[in-house]
N, C-alpha and C. Protein backbone atom coordinates (compact mmCIF):
# COMPACT_ATOMS: atom_id res chain seq x y z
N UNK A 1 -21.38 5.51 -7.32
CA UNK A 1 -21.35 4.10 -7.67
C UNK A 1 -20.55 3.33 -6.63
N UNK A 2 -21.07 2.12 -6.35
CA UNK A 2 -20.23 1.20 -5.26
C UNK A 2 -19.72 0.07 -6.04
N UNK A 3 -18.34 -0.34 -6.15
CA UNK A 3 -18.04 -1.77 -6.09
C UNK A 3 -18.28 -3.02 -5.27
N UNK A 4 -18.59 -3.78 -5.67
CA UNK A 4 -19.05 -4.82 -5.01
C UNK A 4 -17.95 -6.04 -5.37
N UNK A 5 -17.70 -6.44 -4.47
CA UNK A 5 -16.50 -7.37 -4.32
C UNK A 5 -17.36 -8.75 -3.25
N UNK A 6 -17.74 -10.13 -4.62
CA UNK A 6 -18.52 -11.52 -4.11
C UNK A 6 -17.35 -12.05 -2.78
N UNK A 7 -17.69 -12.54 -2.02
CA UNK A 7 -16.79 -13.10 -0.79
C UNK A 7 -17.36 -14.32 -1.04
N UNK A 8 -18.16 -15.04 -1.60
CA UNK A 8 -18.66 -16.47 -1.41
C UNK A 8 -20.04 -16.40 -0.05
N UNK A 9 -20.55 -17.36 -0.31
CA UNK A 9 -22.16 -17.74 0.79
C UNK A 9 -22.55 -16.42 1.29
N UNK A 10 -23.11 -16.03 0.16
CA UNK A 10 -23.73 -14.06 0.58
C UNK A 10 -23.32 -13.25 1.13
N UNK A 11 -21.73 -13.40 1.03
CA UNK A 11 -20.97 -12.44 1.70
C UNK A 11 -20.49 -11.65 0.88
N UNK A 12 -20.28 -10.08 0.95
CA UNK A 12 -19.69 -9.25 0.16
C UNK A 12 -18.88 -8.05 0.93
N UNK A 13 -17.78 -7.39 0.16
CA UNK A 13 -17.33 -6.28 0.33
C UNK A 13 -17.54 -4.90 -0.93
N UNK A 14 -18.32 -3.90 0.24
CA UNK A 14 -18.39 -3.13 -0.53
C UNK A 14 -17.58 -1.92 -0.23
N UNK A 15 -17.00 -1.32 -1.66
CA UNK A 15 -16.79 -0.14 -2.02
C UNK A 15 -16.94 0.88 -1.94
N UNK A 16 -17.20 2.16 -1.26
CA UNK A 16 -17.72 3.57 -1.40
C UNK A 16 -17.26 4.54 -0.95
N UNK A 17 -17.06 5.41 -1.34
CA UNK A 17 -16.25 6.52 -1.33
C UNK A 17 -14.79 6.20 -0.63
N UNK A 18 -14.22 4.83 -1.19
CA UNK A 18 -12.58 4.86 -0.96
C UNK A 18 -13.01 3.78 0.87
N UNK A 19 -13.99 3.99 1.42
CA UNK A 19 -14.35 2.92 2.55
C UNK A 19 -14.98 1.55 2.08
N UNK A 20 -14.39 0.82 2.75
CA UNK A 20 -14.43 -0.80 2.84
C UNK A 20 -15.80 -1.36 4.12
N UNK A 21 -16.69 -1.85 3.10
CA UNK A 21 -17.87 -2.17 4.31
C UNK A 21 -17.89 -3.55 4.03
N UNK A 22 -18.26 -4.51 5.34
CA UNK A 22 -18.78 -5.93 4.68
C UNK A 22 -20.35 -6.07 4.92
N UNK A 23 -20.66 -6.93 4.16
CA UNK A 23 -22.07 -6.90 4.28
C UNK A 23 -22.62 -8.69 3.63
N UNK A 24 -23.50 -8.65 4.13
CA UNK A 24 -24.43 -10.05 3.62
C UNK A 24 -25.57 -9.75 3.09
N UNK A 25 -26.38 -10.51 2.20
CA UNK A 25 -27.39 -10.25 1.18
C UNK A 25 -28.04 -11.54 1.01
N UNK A 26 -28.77 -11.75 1.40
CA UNK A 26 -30.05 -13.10 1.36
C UNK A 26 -31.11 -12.81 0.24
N UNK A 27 -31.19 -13.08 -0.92
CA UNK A 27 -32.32 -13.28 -2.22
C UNK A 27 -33.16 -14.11 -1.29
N UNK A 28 -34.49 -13.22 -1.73
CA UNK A 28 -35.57 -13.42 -1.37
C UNK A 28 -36.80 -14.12 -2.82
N UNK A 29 -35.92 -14.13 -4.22
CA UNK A 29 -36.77 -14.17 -5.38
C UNK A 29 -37.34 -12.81 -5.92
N UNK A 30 -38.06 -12.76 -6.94
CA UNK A 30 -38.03 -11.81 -7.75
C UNK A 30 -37.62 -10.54 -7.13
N UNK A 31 -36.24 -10.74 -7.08
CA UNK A 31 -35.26 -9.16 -7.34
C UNK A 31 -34.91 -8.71 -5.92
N UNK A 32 -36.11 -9.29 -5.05
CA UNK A 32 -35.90 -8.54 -3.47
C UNK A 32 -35.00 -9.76 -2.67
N UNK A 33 -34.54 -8.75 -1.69
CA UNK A 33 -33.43 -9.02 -0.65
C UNK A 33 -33.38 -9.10 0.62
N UNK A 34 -32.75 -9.19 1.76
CA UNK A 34 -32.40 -8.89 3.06
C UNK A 34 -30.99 -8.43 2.52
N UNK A 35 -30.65 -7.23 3.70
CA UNK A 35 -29.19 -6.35 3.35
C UNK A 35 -28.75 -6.30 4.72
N UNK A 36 -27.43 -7.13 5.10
CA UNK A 36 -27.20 -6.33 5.89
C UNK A 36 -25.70 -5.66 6.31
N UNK A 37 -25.57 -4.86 6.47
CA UNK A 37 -24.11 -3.82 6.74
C UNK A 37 -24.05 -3.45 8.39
N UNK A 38 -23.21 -4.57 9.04
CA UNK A 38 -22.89 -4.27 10.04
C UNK A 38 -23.77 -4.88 10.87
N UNK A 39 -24.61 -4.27 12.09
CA UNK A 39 -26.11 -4.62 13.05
C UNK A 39 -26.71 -4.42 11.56
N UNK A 40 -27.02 -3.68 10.99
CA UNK A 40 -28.21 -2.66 10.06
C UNK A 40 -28.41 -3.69 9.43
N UNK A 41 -30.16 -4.26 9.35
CA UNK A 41 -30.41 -4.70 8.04
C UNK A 41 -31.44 -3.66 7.29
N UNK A 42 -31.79 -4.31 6.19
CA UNK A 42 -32.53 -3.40 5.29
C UNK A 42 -33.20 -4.39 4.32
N UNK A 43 -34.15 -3.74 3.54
CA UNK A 43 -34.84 -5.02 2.83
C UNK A 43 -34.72 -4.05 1.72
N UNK A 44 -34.22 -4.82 0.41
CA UNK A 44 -34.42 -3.90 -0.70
C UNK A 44 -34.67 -5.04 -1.79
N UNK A 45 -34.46 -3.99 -3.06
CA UNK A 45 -35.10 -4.43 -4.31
C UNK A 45 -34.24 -4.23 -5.32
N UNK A 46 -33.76 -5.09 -6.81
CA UNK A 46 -32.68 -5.06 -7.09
C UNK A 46 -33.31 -4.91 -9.01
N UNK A 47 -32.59 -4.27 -9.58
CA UNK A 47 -32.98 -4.45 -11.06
C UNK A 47 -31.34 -4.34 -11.71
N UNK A 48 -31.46 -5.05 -12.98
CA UNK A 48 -29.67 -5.44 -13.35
C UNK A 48 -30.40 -5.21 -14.62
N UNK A 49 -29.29 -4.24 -14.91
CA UNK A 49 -29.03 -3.54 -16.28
C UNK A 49 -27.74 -3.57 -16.92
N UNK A 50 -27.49 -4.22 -17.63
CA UNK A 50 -26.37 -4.63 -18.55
C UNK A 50 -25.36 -5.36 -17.34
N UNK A 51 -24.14 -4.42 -17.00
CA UNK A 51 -23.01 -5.28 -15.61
C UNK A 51 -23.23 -4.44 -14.93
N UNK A 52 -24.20 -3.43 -14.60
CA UNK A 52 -24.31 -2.60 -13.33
C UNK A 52 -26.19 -3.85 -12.60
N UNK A 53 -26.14 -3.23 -11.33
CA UNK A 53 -27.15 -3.32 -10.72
C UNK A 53 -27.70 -2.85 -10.03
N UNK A 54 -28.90 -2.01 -10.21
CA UNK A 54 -29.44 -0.72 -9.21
C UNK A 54 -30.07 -1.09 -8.07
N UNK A 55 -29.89 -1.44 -6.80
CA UNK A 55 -30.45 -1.62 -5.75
C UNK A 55 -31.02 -0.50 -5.16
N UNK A 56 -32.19 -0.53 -4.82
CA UNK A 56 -33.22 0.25 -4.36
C UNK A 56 -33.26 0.27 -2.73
N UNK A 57 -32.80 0.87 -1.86
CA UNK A 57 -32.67 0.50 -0.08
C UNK A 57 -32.92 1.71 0.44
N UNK A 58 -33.37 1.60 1.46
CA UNK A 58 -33.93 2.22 2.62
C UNK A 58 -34.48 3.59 1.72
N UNK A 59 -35.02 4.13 1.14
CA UNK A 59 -35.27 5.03 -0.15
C UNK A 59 -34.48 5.44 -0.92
N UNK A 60 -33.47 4.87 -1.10
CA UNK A 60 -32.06 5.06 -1.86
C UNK A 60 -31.57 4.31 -2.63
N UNK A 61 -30.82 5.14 -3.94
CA UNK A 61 -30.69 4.30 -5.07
C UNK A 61 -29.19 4.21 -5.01
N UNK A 62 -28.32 2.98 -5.20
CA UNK A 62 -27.20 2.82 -5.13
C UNK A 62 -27.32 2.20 -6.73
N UNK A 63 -25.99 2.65 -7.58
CA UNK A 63 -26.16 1.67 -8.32
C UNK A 63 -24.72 0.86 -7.63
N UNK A 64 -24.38 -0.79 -8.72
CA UNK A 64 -23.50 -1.39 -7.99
C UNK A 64 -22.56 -1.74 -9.03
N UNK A 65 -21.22 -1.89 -9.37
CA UNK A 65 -20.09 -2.47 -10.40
C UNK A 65 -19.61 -3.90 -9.53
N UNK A 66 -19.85 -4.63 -10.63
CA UNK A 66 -19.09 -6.02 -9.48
C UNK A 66 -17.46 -5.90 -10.38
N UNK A 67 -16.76 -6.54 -9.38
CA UNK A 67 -15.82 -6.21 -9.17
C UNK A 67 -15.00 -8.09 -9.49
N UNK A 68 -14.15 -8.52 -10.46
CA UNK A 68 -13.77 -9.86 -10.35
C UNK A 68 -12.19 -9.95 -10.13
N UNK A 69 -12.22 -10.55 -8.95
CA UNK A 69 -10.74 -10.28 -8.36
C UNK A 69 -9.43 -10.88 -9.04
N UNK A 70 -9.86 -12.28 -9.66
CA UNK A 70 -9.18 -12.84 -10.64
C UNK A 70 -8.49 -11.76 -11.74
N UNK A 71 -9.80 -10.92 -12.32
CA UNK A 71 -9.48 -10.23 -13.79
C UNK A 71 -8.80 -9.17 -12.98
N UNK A 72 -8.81 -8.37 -11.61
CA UNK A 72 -7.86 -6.89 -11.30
C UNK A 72 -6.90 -7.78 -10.98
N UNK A 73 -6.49 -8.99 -10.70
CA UNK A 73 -5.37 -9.22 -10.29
C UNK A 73 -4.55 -9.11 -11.03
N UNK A 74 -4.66 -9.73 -12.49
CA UNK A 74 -3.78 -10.32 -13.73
C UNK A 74 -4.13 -8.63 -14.74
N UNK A 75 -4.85 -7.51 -14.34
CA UNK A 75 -5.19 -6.51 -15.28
C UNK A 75 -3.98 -5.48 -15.29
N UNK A 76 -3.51 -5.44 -16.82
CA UNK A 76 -2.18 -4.07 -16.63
C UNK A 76 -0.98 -5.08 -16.37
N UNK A 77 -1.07 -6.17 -16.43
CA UNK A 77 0.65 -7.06 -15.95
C UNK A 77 0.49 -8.04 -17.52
N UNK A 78 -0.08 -8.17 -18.24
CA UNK A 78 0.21 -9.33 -19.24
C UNK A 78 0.63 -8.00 -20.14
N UNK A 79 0.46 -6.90 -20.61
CA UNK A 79 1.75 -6.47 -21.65
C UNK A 79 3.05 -6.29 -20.81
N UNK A 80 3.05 -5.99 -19.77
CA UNK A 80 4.54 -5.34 -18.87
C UNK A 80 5.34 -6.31 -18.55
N UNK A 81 4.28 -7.39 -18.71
CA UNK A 81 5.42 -9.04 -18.07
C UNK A 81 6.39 -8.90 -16.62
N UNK A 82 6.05 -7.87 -16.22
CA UNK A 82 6.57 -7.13 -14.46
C UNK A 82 5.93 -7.79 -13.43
N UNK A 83 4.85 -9.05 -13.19
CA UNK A 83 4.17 -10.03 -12.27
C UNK A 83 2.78 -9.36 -12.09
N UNK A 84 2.15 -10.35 -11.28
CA UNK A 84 1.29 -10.08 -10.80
C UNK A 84 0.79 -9.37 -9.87
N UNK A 85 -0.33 -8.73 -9.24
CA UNK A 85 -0.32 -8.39 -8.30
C UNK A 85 -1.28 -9.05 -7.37
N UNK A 86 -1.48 -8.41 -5.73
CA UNK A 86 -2.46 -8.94 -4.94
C UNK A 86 -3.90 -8.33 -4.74
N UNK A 87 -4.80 -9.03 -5.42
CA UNK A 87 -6.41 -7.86 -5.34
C UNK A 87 -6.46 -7.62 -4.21
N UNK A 88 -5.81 -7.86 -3.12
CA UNK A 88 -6.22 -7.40 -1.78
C UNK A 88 -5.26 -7.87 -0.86
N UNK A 89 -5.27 -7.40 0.37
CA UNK A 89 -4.49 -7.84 1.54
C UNK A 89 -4.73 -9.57 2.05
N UNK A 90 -3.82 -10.32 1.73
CA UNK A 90 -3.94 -11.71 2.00
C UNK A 90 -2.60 -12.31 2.57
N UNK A 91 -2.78 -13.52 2.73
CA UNK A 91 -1.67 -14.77 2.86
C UNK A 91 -1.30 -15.47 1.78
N UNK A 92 -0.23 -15.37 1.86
CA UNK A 92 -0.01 -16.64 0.38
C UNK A 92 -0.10 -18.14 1.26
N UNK A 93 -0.51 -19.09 0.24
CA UNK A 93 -0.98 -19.97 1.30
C UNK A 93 0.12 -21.27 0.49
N UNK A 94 0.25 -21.15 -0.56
CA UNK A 94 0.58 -22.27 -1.64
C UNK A 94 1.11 -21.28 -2.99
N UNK A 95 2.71 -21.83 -3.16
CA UNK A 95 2.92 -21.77 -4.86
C UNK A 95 2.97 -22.57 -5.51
N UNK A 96 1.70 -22.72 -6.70
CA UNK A 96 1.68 -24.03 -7.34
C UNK A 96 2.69 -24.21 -8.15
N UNK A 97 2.62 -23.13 -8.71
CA UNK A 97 4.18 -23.25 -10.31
C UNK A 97 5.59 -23.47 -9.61
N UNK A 98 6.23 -23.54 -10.46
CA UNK A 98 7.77 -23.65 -10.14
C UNK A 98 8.46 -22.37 -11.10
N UNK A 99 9.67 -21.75 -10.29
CA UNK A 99 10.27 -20.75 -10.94
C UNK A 99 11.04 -21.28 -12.15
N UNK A 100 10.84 -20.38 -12.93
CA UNK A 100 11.68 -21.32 -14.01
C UNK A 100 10.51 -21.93 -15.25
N UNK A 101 9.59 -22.08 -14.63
CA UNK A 101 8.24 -23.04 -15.44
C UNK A 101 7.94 -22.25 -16.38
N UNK A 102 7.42 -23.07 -17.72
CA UNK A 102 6.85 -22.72 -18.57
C UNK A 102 5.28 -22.77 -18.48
N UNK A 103 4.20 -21.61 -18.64
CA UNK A 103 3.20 -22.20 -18.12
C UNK A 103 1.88 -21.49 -19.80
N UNK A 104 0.79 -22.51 -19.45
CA UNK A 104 -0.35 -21.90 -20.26
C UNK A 104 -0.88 -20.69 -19.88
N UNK A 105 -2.05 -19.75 -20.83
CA UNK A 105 -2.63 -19.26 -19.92
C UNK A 105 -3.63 -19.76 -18.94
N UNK A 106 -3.96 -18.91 -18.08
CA UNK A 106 -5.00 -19.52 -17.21
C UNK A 106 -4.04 -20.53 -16.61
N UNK A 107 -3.20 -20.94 -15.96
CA UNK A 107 -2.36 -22.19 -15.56
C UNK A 107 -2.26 -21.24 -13.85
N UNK A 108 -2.69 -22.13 -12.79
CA UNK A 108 -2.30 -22.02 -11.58
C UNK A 108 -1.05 -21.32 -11.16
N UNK A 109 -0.58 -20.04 -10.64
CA UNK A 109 0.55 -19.42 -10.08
C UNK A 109 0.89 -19.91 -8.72
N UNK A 110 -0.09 -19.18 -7.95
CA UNK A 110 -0.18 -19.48 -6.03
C UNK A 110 -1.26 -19.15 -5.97
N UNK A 111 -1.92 -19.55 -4.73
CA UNK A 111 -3.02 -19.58 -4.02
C UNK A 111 -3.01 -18.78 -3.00
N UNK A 112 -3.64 -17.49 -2.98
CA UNK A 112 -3.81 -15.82 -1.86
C UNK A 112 -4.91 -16.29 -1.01
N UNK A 113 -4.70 -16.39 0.81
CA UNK A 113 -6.03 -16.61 1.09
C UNK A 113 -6.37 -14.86 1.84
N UNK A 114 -7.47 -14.33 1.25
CA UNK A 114 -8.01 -12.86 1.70
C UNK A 114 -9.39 -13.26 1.90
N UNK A 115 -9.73 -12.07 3.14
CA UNK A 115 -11.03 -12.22 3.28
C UNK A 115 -12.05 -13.53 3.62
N UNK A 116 -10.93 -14.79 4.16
CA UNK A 116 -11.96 -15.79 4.56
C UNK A 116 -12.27 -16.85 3.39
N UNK A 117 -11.23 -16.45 2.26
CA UNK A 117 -11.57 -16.98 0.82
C UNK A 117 -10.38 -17.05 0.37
N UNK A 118 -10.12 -18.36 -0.70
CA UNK A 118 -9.11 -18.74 -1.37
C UNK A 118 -9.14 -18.36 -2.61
N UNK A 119 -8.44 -17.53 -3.37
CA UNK A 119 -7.94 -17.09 -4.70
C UNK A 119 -6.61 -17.98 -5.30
N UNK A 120 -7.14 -18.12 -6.35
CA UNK A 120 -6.10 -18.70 -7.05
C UNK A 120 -5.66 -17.62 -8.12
N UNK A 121 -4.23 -17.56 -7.83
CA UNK A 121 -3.98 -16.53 -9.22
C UNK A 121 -3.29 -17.28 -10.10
N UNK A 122 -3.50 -16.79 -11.31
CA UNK A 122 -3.63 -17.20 -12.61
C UNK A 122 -2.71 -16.87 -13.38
N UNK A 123 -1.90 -17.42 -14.36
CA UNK A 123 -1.08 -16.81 -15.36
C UNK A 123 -2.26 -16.16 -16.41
N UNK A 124 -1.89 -14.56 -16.91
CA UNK A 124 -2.43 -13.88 -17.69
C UNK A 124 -2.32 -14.23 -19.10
N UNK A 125 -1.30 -15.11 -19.47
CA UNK A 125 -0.90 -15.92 -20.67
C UNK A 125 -0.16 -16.39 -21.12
N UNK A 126 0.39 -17.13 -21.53
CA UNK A 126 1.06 -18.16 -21.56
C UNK A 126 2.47 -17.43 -21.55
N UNK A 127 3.38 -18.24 -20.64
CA UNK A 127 4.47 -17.57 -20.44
C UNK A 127 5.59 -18.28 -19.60
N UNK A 128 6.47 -17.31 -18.50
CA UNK A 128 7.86 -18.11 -17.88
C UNK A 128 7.69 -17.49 -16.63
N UNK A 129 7.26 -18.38 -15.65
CA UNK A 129 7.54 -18.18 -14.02
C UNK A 129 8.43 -17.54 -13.94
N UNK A 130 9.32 -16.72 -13.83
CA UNK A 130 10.61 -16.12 -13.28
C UNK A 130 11.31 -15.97 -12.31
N UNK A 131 9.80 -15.68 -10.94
CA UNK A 131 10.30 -15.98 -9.53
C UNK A 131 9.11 -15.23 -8.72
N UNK A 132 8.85 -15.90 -7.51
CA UNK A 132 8.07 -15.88 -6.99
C UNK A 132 8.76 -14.23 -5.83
N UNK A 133 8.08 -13.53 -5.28
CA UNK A 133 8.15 -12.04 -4.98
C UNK A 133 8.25 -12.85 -3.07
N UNK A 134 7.24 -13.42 -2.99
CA UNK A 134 6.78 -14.09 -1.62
C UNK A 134 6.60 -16.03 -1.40
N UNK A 135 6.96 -16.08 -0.28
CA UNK A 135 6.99 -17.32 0.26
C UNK A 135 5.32 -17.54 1.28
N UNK A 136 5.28 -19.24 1.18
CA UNK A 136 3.94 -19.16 1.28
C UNK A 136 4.68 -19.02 2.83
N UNK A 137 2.99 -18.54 3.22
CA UNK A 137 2.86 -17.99 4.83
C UNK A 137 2.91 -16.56 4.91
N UNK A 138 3.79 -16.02 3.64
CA UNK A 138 3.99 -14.58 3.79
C UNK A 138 2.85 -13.52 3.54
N UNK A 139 2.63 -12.30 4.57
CA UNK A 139 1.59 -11.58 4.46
C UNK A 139 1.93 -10.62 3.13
N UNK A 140 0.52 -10.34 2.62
CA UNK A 140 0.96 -9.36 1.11
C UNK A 140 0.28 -8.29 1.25
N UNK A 141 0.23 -7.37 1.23
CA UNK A 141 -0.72 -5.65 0.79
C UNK A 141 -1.52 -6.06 -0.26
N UNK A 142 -2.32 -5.10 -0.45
CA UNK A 142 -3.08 -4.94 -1.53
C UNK A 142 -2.23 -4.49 -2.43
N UNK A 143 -2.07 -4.47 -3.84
CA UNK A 143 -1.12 -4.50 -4.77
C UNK A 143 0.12 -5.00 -4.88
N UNK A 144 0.61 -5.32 -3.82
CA UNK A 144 1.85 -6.30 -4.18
C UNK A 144 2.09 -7.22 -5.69
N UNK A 145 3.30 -7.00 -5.74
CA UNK A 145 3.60 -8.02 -6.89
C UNK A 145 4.15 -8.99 -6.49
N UNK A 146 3.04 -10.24 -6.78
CA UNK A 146 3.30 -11.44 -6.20
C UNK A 146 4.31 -12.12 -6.79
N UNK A 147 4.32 -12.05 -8.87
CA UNK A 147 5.14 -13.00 -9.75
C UNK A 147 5.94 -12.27 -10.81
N UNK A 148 7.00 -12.63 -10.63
CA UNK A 148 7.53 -12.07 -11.82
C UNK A 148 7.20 -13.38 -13.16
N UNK A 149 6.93 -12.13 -14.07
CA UNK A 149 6.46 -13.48 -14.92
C UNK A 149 6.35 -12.88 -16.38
N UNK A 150 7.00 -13.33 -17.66
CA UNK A 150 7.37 -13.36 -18.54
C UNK A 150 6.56 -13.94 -19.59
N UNK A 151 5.75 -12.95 -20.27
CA UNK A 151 4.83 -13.24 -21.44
C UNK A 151 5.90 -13.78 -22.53
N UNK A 152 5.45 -15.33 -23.23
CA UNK A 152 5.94 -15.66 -24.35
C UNK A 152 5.81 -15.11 -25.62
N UNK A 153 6.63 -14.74 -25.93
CA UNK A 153 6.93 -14.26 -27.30
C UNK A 153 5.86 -14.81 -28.67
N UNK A 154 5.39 -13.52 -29.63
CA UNK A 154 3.99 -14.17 -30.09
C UNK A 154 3.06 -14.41 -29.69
């Protein structure tokens, strides 16, 4: 199985066996595609079954898991209240909250730019800024904990 990670305007990163590929994908209408990974293109054919999607390429069946960077970011940190982390290697570009803040869920943290694309991370639920891990400009790893941040009680 490959993860598929959306980059925005038919751009994607894929997943497989622990390697990181990028690739672009042009819909052609009913189901078929242009693929391409790297020089390589490929023309395939796509059928979506429940949240998987079996793409059919070069005689080969991949199936695909999409992958939402928002939900791994904030996933495993709203019971531990221990912050957030980074879905990927980025820049912090902007902290919207203030330390100290009381915030909703879903309420703006900072803004990660990875991959050519702006992420906004999110409070997991309503809760207390505590303190920010990084300053904007600062480079982050993949998993970093960006926020310390404090689920409200109830």
């Amino acid at each position: 199985e490959v993860d598929a990670v959306w980059c925005g305007a038919g751009a994607w990163t894929l997943a497989v066996d622990g390697e990181r590929h990028d690739a672009t994908a042009r819909a052609h209408g009913h189901g078929l595609l242009t693929v391409a990974i790297g020089d390589r293109r490929f023309g395939a054919s796509v059928v979506a079954r429940g949240d998987r999607r079996h793409v059919f390429i070069a005689g080969s069946h991949v199936a695909m898991r999409f992958v939402d960077l928002l939900g791994v970011a904030g996933s495993g940190h709203e019971e531990a209240g221990s912050g957030l982390a980074a879905p990927m290697p980025g820049k912090v570009v902007a902290l919207v909250a203030s330390p100290g803040a009381s915030v909703d869920k879903g309420a703006a943290l900072l803004v990660l730019e990875a991959m050519k694309m702006e992420h906004t991370i999110t409070a997991p639920s309503a809760g207390l800024v505590k303190a920010f891990r990084y300053a904007a400009g600062d480079q982050v790893a993949e998993g970093a904990e960006l926020v310390d941040f404090e689920p409200s009680a109830g």
